[in-house]
Each structure stands twice: as structure tokens, then as C-alpha cells.
PDB file of N, CA and C in Angstrom:
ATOM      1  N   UNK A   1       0.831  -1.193   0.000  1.00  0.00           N
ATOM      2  CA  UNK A   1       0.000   0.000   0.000  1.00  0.00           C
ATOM      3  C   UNK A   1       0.873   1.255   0.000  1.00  0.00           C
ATOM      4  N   UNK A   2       0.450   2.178  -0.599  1.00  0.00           N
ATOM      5  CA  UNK A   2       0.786   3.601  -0.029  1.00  0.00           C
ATOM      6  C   UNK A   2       1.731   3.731   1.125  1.00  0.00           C
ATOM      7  N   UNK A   3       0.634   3.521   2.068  1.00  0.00           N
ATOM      8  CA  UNK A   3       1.533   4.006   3.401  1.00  0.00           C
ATOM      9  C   UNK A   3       2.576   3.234   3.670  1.00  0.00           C
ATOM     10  N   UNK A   4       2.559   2.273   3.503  1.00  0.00           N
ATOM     11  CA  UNK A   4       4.194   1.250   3.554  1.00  0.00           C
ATOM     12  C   UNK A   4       4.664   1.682   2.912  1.00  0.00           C
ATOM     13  N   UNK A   5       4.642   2.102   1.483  1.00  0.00           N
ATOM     14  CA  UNK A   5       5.778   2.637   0.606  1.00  0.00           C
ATOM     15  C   UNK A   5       6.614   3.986   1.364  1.00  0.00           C
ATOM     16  N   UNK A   6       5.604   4.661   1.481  1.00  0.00           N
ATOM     17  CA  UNK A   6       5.555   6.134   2.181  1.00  0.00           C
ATOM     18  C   UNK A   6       6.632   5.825   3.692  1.00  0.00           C
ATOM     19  N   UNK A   7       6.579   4.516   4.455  1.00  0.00           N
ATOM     20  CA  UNK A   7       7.426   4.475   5.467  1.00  0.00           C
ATOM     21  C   UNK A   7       9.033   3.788   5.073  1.00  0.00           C
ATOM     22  N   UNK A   8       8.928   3.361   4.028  1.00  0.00           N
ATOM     23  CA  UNK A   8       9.844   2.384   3.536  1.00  0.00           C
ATOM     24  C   UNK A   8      10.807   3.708   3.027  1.00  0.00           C
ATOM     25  N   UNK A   9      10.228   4.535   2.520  1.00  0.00           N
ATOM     26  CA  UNK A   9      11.122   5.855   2.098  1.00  0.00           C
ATOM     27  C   UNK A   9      11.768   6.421   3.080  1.00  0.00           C
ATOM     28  N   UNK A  10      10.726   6.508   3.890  1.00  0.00           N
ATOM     29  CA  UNK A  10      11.583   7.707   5.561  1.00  0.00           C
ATOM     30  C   UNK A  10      12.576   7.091   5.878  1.00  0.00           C
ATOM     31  N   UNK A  11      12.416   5.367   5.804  1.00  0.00           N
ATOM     32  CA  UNK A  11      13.385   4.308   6.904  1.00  0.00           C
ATOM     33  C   UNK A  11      14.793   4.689   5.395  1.00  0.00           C
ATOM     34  N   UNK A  12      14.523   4.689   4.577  1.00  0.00           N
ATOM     35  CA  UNK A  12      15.567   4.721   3.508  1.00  0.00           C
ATOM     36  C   UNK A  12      16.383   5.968   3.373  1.00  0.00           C
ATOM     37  N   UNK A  13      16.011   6.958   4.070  1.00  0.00           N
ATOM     38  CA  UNK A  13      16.349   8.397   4.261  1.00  0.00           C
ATOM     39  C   UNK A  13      17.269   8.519   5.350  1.00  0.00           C
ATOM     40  N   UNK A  14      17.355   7.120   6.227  1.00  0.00           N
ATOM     41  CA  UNK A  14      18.627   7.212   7.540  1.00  0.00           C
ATOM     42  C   UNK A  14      19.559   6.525   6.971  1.00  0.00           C
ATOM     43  N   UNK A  15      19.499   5.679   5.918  1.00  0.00           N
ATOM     44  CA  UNK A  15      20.353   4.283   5.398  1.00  0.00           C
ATOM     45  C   UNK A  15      21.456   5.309   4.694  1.00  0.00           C
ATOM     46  N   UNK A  16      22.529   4.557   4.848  1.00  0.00           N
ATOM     47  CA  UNK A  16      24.074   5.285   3.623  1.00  0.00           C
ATOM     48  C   UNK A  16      24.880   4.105   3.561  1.00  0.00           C
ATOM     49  N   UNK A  17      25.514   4.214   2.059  1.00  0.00           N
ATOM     50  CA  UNK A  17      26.290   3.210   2.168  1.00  0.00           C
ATOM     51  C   UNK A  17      27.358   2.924   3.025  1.00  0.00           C
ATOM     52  N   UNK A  18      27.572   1.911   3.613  1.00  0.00           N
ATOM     53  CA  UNK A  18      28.355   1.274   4.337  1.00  0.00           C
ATOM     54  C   UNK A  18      27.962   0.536   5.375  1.00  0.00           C
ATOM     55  N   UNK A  19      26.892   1.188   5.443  1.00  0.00           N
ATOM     56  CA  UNK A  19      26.050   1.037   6.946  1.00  0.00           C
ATOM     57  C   UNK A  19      25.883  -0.137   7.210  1.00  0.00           C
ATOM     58  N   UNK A  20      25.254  -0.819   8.407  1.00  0.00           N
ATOM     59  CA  UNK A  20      25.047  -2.294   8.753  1.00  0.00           C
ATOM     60  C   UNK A  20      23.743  -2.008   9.737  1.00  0.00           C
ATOM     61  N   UNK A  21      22.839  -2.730   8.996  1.00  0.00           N
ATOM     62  CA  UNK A  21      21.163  -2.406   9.769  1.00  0.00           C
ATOM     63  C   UNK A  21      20.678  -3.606   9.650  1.00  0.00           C
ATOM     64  N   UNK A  22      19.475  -3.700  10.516  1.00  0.00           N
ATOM     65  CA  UNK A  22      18.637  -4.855  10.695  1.00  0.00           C
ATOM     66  C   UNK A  22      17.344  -4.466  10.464  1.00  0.00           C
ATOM     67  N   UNK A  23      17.174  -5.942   9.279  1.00  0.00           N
ATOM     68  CA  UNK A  23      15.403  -5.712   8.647  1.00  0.00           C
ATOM     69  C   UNK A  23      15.066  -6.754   9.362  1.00  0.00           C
ATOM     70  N   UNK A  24      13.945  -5.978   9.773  1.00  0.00           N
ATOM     71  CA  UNK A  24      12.611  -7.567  10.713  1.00  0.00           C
ATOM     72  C   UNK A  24      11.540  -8.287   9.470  1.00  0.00           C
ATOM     73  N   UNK A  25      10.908  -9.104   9.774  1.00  0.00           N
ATOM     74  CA  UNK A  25       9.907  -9.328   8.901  1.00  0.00           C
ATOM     75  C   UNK A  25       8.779  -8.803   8.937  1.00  0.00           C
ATOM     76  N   UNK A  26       8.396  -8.487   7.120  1.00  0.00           N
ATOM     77  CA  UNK A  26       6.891  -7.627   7.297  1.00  0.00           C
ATOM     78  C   UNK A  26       7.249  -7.240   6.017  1.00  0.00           C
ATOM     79  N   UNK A  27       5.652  -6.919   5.544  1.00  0.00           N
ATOM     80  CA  UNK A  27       5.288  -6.509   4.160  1.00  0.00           C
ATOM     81  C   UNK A  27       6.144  -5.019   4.391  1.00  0.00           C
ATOM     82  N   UNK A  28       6.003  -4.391   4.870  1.00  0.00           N
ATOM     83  CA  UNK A  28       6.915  -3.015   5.279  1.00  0.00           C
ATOM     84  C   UNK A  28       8.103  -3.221   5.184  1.00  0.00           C
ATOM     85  N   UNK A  29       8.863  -3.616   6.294  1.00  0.00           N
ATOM     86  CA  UNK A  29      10.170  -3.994   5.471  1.00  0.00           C
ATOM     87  C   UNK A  29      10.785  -4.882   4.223  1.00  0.00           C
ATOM     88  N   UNK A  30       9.795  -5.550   3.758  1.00  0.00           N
ATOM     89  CA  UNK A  30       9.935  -5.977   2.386  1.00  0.00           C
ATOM     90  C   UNK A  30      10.614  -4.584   1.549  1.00  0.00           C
ATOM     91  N   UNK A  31       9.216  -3.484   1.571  1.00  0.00           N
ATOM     92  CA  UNK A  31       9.409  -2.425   0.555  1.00  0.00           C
ATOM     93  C   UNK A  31      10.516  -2.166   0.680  1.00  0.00           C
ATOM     94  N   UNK A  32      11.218  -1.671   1.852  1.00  0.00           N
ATOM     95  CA  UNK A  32      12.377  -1.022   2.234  1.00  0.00           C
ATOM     96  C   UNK A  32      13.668  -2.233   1.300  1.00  0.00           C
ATOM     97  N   UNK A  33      13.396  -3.301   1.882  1.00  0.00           N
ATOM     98  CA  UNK A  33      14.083  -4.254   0.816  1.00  0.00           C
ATOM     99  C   UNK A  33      14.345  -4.000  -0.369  1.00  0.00           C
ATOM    100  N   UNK A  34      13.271  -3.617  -1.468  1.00  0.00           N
ATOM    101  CA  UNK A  34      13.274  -3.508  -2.248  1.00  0.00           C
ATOM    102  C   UNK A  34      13.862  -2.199  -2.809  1.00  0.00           C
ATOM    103  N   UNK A  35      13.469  -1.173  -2.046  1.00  0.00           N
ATOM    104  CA  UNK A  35      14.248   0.145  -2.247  1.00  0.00           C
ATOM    105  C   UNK A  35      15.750   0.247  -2.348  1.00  0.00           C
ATOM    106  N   UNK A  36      16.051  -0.714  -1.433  1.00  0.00           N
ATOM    107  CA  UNK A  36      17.893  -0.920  -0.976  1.00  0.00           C
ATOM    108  C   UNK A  36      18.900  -1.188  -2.992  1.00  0.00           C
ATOM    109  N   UNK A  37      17.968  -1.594  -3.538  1.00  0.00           N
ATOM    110  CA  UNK A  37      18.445  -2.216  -5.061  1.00  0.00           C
ATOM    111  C   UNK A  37      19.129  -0.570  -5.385  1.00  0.00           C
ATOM    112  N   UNK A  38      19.033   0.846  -4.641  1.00  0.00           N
ATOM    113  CA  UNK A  38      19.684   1.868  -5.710  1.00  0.00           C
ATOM    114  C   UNK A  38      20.576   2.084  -4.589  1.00  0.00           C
ATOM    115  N   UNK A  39      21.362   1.346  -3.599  1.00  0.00           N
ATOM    116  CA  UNK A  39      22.091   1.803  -2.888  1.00  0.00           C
ATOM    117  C   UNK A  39      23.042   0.565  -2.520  1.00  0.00           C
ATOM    118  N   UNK A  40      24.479   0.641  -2.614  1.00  0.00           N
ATOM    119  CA  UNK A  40      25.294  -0.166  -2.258  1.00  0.00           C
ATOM    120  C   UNK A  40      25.838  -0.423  -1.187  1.00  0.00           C
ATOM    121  N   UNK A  41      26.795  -1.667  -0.895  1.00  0.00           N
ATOM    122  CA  UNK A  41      27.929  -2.062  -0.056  1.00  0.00           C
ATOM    123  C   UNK A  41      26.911  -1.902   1.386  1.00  0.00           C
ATOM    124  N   UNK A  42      26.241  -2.166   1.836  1.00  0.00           N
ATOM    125  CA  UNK A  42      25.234  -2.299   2.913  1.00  0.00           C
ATOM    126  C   UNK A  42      25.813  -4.056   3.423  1.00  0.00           C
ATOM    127  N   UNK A  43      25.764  -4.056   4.961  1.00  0.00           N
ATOM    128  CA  UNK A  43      25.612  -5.237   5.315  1.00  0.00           C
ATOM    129  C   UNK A  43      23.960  -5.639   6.155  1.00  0.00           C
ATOM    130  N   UNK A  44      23.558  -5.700   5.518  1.00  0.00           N
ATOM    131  CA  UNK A  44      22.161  -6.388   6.221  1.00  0.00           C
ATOM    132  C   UNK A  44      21.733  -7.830   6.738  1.00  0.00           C
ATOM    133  N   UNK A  45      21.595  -7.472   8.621  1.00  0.00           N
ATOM    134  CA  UNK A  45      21.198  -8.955   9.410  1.00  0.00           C
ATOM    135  C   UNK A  45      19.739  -9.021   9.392  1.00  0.00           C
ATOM    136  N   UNK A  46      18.897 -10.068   8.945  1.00  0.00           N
ATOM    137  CA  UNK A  46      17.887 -10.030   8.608  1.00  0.00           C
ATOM    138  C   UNK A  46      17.274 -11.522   9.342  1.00  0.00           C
ATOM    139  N   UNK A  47      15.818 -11.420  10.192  1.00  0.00           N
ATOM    140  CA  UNK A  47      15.194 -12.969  10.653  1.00  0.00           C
ATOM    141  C   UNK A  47      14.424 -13.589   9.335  1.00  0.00           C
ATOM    142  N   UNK A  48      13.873 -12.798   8.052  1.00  0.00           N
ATOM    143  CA  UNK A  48      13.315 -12.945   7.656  1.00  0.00           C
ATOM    144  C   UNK A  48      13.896 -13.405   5.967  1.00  0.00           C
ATOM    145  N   UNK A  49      13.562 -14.773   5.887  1.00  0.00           N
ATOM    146  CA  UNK A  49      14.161 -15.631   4.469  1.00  0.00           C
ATOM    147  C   UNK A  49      13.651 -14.442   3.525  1.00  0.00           C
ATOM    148  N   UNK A  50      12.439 -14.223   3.129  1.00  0.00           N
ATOM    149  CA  UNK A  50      12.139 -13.608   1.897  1.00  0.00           C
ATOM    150  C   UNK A  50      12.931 -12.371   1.838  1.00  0.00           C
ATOM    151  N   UNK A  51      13.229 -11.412   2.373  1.00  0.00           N
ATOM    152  CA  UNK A  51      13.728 -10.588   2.769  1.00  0.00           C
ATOM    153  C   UNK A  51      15.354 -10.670   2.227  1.00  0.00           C
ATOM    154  N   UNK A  52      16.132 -11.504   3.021  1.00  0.00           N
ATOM    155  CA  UNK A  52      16.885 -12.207   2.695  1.00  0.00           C
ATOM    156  C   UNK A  52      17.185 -12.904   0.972  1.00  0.00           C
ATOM    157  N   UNK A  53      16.178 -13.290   0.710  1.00  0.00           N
ATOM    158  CA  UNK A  53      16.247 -13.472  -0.945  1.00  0.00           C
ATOM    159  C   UNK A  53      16.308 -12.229  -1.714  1.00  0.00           C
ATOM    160  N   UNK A  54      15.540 -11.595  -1.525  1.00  0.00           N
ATOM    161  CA  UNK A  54      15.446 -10.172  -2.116  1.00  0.00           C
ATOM    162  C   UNK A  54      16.782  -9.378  -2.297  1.00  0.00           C
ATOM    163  N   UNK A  55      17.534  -9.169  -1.162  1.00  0.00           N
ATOM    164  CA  UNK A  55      18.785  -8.319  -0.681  1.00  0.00           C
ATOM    165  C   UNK A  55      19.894  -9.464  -1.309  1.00  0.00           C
ATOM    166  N   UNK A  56      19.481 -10.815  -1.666  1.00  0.00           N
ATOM    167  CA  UNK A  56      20.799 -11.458  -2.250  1.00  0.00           C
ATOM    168  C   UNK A  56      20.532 -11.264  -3.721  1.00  0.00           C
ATOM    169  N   UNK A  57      19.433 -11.275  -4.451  1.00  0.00           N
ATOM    170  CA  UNK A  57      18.989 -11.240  -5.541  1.00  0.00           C
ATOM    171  C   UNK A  57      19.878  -9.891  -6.320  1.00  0.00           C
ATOM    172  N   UNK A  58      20.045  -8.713  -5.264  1.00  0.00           N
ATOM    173  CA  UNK A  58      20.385  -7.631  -5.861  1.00  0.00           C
ATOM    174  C   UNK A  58      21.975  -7.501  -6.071  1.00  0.00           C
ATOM    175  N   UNK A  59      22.963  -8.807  -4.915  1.00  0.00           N
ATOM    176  CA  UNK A  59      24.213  -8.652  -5.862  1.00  0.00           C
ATOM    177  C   UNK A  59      25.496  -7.409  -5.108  1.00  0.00           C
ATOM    178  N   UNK A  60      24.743  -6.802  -3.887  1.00  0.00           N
ATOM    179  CA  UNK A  60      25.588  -5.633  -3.653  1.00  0.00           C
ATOM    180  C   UNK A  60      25.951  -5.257  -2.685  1.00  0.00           C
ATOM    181  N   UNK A  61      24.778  -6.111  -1.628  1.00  0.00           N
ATOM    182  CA  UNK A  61      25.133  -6.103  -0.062  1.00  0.00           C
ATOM    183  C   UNK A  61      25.304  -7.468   0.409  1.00  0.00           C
ATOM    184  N   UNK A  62      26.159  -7.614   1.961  1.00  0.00           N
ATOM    185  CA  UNK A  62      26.238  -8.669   2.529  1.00  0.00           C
ATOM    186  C   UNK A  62      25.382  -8.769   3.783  1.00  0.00           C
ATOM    187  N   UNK A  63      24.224  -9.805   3.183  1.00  0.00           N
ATOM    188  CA  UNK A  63      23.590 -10.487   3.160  1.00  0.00           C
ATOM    189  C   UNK A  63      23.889 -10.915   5.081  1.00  0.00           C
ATOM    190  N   UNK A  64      23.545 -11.144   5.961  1.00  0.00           N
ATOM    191  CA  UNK A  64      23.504 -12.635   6.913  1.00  0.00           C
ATOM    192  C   UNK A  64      21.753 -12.571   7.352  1.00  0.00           C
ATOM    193  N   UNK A  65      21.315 -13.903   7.683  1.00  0.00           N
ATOM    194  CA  UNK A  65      20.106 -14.001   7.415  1.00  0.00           C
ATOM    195  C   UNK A  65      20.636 -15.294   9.036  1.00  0.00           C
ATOM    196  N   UNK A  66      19.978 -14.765  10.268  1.00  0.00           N
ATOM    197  CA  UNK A  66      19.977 -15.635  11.414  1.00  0.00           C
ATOM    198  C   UNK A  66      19.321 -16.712  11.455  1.00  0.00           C
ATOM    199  N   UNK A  67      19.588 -17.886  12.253  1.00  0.00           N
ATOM    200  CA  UNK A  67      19.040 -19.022  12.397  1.00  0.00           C
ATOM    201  C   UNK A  67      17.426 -18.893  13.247  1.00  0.00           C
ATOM    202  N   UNK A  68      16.775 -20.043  13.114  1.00  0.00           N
ATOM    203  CA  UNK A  68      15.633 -20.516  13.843  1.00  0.00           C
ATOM    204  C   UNK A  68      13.899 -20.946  13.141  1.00  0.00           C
ATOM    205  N   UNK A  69      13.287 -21.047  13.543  1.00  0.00           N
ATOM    206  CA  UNK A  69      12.245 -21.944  13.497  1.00  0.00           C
ATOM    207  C   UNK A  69      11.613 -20.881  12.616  1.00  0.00           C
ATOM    208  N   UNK A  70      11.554 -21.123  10.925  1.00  0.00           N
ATOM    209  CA  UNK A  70      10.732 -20.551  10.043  1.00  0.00           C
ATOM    210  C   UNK A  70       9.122 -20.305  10.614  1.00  0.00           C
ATOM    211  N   UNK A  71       8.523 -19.713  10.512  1.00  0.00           N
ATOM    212  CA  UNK A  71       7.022 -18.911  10.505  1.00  0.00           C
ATOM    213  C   UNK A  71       6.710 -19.221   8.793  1.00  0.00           C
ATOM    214  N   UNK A  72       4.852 -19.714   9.196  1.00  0.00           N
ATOM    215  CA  UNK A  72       4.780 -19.999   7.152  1.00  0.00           C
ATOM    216  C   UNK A  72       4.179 -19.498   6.507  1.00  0.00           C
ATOM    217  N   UNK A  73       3.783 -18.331   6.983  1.00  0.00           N
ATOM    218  CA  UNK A  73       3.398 -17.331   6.070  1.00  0.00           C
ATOM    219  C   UNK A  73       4.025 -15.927   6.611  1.00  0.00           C
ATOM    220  N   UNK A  74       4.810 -15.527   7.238  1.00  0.00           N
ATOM    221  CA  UNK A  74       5.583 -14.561   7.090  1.00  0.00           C
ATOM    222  C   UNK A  74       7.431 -14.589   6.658  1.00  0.00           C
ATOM    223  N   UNK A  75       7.649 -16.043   6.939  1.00  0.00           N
ATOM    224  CA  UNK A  75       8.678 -16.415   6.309  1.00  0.00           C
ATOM    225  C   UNK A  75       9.905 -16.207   7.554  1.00  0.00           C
ATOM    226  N   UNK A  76       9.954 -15.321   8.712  1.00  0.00           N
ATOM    227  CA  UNK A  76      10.481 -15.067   9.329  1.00  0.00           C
ATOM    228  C   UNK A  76      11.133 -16.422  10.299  1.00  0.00           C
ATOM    229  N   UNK A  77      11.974 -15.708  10.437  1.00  0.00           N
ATOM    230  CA  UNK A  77      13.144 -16.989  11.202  1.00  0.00           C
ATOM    231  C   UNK A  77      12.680 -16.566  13.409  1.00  0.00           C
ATOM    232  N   UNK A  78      12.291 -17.478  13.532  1.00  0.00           N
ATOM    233  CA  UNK A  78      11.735 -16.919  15.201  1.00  0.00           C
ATOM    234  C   UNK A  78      11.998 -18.054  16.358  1.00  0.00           C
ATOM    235  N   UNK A  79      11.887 -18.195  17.507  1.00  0.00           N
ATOM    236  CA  UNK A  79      12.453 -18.677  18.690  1.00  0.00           C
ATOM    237  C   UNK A  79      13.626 -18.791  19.115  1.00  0.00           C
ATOM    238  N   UNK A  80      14.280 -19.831  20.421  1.00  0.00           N
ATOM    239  CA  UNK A  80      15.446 -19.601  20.977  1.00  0.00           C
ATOM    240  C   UNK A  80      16.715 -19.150  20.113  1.00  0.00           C
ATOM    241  N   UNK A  81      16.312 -19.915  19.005  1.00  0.00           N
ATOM    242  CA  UNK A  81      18.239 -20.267  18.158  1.00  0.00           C
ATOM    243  C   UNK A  81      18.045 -18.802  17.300  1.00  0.00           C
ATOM    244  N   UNK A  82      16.986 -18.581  17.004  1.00  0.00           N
ATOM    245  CA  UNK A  82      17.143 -16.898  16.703  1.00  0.00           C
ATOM    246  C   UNK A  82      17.147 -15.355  17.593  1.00  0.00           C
ATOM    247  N   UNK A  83      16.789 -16.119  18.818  1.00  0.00           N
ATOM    248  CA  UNK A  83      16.393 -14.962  20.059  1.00  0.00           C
ATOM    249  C   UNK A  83      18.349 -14.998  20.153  1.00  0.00           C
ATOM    250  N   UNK A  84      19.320 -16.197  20.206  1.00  0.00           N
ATOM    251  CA  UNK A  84      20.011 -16.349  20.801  1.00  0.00           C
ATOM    252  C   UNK A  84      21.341 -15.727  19.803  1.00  0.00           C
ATOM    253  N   UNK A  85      20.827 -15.333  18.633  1.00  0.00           N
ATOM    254  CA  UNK A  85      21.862 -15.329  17.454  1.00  0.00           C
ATOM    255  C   UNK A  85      22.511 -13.535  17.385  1.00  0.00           C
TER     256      UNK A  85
END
């Protein structure tokens, strides 16, 4: 929607290259995902596989994507071995 796009921009307005940030899972940070494709050399820790596919798909940042018990329809990586990572 709109307003996710609209937040996915603001969150993209603190990001610079080099930086090292953490995306959670959510249709929201998806967008932001997707925005990241005009900006380089980013290291992004991410719970969330799809998320994770997206940011490897693009070729420009490093990627780590934490362990634990997939969620099956948000895709997100969740409990101890990810609380603990």
C-alpha cells in the first residue's frame, strides 16, 4: 500500500552506504528491501528468508540471514536459536 511505501522511504532516508542495519519481517520492510536495489555495499542482518532473498537477488550487499524456526506465512526466522543469534 501507499503508506508502507511512504514508510519504507523515511526508513531509507537514515540508510548510507556502508552502513550495517537490521530488517525484521513484514510486508513493510519488504518495501524497504526492495528500495535498498539503488544503494550499495550495505551489510544487512535479517530474521526474515524472503527478505533475505530479495537483498541477495540484488548482488551488492552482505547479506547474513539468522538461524531458527521458520514462521509460514511470514517467512520469518523466530524462537530460541534466533532470540540467541
Amino acid at each position: 500500500s501507499e503508506e508502507k511505501l511512504a514508510i519504507a522511504h523515511q526508513a531509507l532516508s537514515h540508510i548510507q552506504p556502508g552502513d550495517t542495519i537490521m530488517i525484521g519481517a513484514g510486508t513493510t520492510t519488504m518495501e524497504l528491501a526492495k528500495l535498498l536495489r539503488g544503494m550499495n555495499d550495505l551489510t544487512v542482518v535479517t530474521n526474515a528468508v524472503n527478505i533475505a532473498m530479495e537483498l541477495n537477488s540484488q548482488g551488492k550487499h552482505h547479506v547474513i540471514l539468522i538461524g531458527g524456526e521458520m514462521r509460514h506465512k511470514s517467512f520469518a526466522l523466530v524462537g530460541s536459536v534466533a532470540a540467541e543469534n
